[in-house]
C-alpha atoms as a PDB file:
ATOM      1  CA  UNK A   1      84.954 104.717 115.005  1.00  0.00           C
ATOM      2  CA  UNK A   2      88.131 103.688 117.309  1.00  0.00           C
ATOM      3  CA  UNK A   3      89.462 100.388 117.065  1.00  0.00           C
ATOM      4  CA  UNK A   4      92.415  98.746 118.158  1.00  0.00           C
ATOM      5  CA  UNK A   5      95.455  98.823 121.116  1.00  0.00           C
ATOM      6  CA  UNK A   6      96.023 102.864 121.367  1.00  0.00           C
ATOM      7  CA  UNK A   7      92.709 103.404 119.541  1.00  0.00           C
ATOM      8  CA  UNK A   8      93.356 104.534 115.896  1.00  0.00           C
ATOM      9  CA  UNK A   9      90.847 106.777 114.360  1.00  0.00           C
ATOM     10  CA  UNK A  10      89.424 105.555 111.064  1.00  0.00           C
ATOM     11  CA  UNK A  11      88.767 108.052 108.731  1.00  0.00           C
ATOM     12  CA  UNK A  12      85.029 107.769 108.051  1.00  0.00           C
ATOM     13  CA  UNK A  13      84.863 109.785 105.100  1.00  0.00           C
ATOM     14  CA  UNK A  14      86.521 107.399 102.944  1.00  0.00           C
ATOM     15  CA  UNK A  15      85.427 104.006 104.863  1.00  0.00           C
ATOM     16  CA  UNK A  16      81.833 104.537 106.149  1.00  0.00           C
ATOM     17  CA  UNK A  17      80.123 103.312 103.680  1.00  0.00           C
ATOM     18  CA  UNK A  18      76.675 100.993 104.218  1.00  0.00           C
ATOM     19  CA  UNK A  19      74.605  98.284 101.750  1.00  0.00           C
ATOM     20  CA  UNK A  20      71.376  99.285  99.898  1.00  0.00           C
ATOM     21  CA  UNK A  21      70.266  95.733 101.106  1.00  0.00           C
ATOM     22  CA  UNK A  22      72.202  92.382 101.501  1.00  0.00           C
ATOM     23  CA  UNK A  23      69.588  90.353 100.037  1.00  0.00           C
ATOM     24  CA  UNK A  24      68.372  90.427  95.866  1.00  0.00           C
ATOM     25  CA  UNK A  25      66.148  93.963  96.372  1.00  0.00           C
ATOM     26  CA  UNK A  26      69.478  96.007  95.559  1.00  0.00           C
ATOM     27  CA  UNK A  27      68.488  98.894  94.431  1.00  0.00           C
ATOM     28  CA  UNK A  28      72.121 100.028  92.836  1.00  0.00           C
ATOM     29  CA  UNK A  29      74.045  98.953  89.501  1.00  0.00           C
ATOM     30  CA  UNK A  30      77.657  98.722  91.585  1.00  0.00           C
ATOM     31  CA  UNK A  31      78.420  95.041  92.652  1.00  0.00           C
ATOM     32  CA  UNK A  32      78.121  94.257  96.342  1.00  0.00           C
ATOM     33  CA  UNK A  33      80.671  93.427  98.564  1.00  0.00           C
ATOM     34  CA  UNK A  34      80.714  91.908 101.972  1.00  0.00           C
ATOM     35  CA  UNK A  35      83.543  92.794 103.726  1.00  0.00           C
ATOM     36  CA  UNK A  36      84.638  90.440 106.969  1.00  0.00           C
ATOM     37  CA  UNK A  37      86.772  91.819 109.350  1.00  0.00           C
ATOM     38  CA  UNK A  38      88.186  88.560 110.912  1.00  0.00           C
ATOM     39  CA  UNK A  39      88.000  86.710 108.176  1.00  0.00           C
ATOM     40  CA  UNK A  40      90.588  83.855 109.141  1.00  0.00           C
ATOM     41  CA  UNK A  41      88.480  83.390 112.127  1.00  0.00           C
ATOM     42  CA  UNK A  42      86.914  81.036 114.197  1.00  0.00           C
ATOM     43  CA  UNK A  43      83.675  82.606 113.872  1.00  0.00           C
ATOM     44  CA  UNK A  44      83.759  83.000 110.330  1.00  0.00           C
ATOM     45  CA  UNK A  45      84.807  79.594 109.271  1.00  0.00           C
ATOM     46  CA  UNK A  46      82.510  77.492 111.490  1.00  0.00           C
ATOM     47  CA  UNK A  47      79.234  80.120 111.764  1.00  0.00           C
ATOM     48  CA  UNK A  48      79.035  83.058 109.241  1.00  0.00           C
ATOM     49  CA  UNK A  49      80.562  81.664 105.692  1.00  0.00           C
ATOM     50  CA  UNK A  50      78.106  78.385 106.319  1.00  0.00           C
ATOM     51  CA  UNK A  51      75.287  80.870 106.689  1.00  0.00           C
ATOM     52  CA  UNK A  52      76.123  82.913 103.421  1.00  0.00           C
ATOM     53  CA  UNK A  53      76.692  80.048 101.606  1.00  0.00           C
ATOM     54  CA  UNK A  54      72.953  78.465 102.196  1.00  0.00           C
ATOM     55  CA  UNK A  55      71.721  82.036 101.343  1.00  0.00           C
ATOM     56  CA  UNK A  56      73.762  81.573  98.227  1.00  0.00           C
ATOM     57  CA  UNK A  57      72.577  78.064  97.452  1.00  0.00           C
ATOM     58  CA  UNK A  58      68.891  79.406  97.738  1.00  0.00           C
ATOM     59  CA  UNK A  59      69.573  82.176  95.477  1.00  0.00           C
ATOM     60  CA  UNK A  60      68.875  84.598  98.482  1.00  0.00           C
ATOM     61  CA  UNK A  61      72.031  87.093  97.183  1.00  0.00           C
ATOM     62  CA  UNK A  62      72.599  89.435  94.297  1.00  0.00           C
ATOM     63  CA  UNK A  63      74.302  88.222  91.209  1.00  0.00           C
ATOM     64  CA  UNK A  64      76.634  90.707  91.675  1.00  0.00           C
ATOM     65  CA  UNK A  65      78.187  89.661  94.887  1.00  0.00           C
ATOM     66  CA  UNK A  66      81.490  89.280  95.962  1.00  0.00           C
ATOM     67  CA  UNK A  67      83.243  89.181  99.921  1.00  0.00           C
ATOM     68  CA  UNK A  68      86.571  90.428 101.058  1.00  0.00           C
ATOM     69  CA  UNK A  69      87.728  88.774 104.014  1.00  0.00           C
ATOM     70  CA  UNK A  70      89.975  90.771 106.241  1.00  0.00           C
ATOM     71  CA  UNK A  71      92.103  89.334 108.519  1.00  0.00           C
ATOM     72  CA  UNK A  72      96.262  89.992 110.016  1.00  0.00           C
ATOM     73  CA  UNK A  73      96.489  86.376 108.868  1.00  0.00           C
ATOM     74  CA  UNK A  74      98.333  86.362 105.741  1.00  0.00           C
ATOM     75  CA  UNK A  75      96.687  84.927 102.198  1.00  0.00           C
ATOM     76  CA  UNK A  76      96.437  85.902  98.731  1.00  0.00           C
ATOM     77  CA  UNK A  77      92.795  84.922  97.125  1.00  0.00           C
ATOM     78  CA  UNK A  78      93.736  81.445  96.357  1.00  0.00           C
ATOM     79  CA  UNK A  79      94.861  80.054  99.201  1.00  0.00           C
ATOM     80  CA  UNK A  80      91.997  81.877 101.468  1.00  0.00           C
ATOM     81  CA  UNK A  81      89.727  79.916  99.031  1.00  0.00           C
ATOM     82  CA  UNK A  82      91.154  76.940  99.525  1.00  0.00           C
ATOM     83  CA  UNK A  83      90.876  77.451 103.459  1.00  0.00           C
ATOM     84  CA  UNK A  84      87.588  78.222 103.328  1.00  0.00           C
ATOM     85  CA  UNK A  85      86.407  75.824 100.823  1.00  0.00           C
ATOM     86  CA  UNK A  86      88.153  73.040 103.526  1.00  0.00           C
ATOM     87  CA  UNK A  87      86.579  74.404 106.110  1.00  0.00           C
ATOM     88  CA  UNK A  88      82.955  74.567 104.559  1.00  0.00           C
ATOM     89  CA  UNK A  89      83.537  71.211 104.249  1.00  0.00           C
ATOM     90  CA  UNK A  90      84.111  70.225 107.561  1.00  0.00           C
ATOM     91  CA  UNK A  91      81.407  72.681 108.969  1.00  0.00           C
ATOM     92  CA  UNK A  92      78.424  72.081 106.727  1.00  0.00           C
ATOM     93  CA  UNK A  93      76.038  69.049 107.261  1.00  0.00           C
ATOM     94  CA  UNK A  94      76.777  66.265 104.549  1.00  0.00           C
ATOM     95  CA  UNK A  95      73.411  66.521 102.984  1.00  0.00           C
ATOM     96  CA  UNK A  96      74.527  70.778 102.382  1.00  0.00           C
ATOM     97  CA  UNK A  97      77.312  69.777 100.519  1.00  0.00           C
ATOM     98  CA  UNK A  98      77.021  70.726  97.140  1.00  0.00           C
ATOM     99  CA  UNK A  99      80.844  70.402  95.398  1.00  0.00           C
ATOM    100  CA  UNK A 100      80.133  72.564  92.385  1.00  0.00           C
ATOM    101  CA  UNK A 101      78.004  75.139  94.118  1.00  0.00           C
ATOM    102  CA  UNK A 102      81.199  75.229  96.740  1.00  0.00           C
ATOM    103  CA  UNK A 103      83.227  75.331  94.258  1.00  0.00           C
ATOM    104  CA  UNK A 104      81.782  78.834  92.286  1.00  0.00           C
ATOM    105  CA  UNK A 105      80.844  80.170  95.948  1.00  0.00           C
ATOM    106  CA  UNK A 106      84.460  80.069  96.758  1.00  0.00           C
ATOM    107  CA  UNK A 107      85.347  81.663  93.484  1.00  0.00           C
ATOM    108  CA  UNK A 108      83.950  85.009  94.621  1.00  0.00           C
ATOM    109  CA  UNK A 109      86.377  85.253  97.947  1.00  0.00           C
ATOM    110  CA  UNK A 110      89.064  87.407  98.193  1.00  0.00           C
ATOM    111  CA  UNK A 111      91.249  88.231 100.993  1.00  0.00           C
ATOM    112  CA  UNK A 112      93.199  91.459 102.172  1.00  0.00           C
ATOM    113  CA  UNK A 113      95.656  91.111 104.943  1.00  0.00           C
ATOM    114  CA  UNK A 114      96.135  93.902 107.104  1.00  0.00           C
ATOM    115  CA  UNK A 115      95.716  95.115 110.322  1.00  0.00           C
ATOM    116  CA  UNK A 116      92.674  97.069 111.485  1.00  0.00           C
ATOM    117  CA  UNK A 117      94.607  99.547 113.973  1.00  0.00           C
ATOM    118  CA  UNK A 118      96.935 100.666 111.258  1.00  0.00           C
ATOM    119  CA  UNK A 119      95.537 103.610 109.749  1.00  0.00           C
ATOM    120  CA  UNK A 120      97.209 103.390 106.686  1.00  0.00           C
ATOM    121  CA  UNK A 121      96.267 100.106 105.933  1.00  0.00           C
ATOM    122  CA  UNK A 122      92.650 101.664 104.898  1.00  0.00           C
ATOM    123  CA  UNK A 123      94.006 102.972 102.072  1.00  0.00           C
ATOM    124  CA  UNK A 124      94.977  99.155 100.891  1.00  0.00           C
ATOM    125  CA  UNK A 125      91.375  98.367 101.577  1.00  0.00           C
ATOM    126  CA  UNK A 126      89.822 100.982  99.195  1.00  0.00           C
ATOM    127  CA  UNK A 127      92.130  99.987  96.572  1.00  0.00           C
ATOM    128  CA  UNK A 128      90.603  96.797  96.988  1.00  0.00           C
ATOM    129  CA  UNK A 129      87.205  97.797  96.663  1.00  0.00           C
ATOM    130  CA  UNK A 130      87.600  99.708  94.128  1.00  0.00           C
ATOM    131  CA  UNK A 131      89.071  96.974  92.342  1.00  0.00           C
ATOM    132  CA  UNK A 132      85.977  94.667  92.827  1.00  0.00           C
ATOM    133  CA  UNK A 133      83.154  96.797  92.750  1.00  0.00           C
ATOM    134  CA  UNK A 134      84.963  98.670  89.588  1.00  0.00           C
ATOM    135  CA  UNK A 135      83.406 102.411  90.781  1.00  0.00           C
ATOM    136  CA  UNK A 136      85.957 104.895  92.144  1.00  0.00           C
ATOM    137  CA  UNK A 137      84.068 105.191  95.725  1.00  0.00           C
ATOM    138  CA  UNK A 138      82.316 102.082  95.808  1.00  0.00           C
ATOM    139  CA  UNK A 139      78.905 102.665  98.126  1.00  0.00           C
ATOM    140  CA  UNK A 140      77.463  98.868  98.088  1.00  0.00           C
ATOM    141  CA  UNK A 141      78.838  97.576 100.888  1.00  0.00           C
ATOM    142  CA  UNK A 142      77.851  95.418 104.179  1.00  0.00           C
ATOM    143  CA  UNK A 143      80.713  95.619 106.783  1.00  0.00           C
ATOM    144  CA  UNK A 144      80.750  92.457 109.195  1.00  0.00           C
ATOM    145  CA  UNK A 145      82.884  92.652 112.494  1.00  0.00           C
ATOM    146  CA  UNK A 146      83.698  89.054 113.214  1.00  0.00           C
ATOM    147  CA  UNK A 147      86.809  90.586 116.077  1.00  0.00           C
ATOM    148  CA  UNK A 148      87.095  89.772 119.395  1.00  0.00           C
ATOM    149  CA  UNK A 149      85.003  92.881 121.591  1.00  0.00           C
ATOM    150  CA  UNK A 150      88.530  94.637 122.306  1.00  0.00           C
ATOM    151  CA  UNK A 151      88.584  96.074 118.635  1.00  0.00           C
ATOM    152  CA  UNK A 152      85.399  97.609 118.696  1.00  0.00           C
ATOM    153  CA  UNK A 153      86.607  99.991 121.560  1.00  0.00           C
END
């Protein structure tokens, strides 16, 4: 896969990696993570985390579930789940508003910031998922590309 100004190869080795299944059928033990490129994004905040987060007030995910947002925008895990948590907020209907459900939904976000056409920035993001998933080549994993159409070239 090529992505990026100049096109940068991404090793797929070490990065393709695919989810048994998003929804509770998960046929692994290893935790599984969403991860978002374009995670400070329009998209994301007003249209995909409202969208996880009624699958997670129905129950509809694993226990073991976790997303890393990826974005150039630059957050630790706090304050990307304090954005989101805000935004939630101002996206979701009133009657969807649950605080405490929001509250341990937002609790399993964390955020990398890097930049997708720098190769060796993929080497931060397996450290990361090794880190949450706790398996040395974590396999559990649904990639979302929330990017504007120029980095999927």
């Amino acid at each position: 896969m090529k992505t990026g100004p100049g096109t940068v190869e991404i090793p797929s080795q070490e990065l393709i990696m695919y989810s048994n299944n998003f929804m509770t059928n998960n046929n692994t033990n290893h935790p599984l993570v969403m991860v978002i490129f374009g995670a400070s994004g329009d998209l994301t905040k007003r249209k995909l985390m409202p969208a996880i987060f009624s699958l997670y007030k129905e129950k509809r995910l694993t226990q073991s579930f976790s997303i890393l947002g990826i974005g150039r925008t630059v957050y630790d895990d706090i304050n990307y789940r304090s954005y989101i948590l805000k935004e939630l907020k101002e996206f979701l209907k009133p009657e969807e508003q649950n605080n405490s459900l929001l509250e341990t939904f937002v609790s399993d976000l964390h955020y990398l910031s890097m930049d997708p056409s720098v190769e060796s920035d993929y080497s931060l993001l397996l450290k990361r998922l090794q880190e949450l998933s706790g398996v040395e080549k974590p396999d559990n994993i649904l990639y979302y590309l929330a990017t504007p159409p120029l980095f999927m070239v």
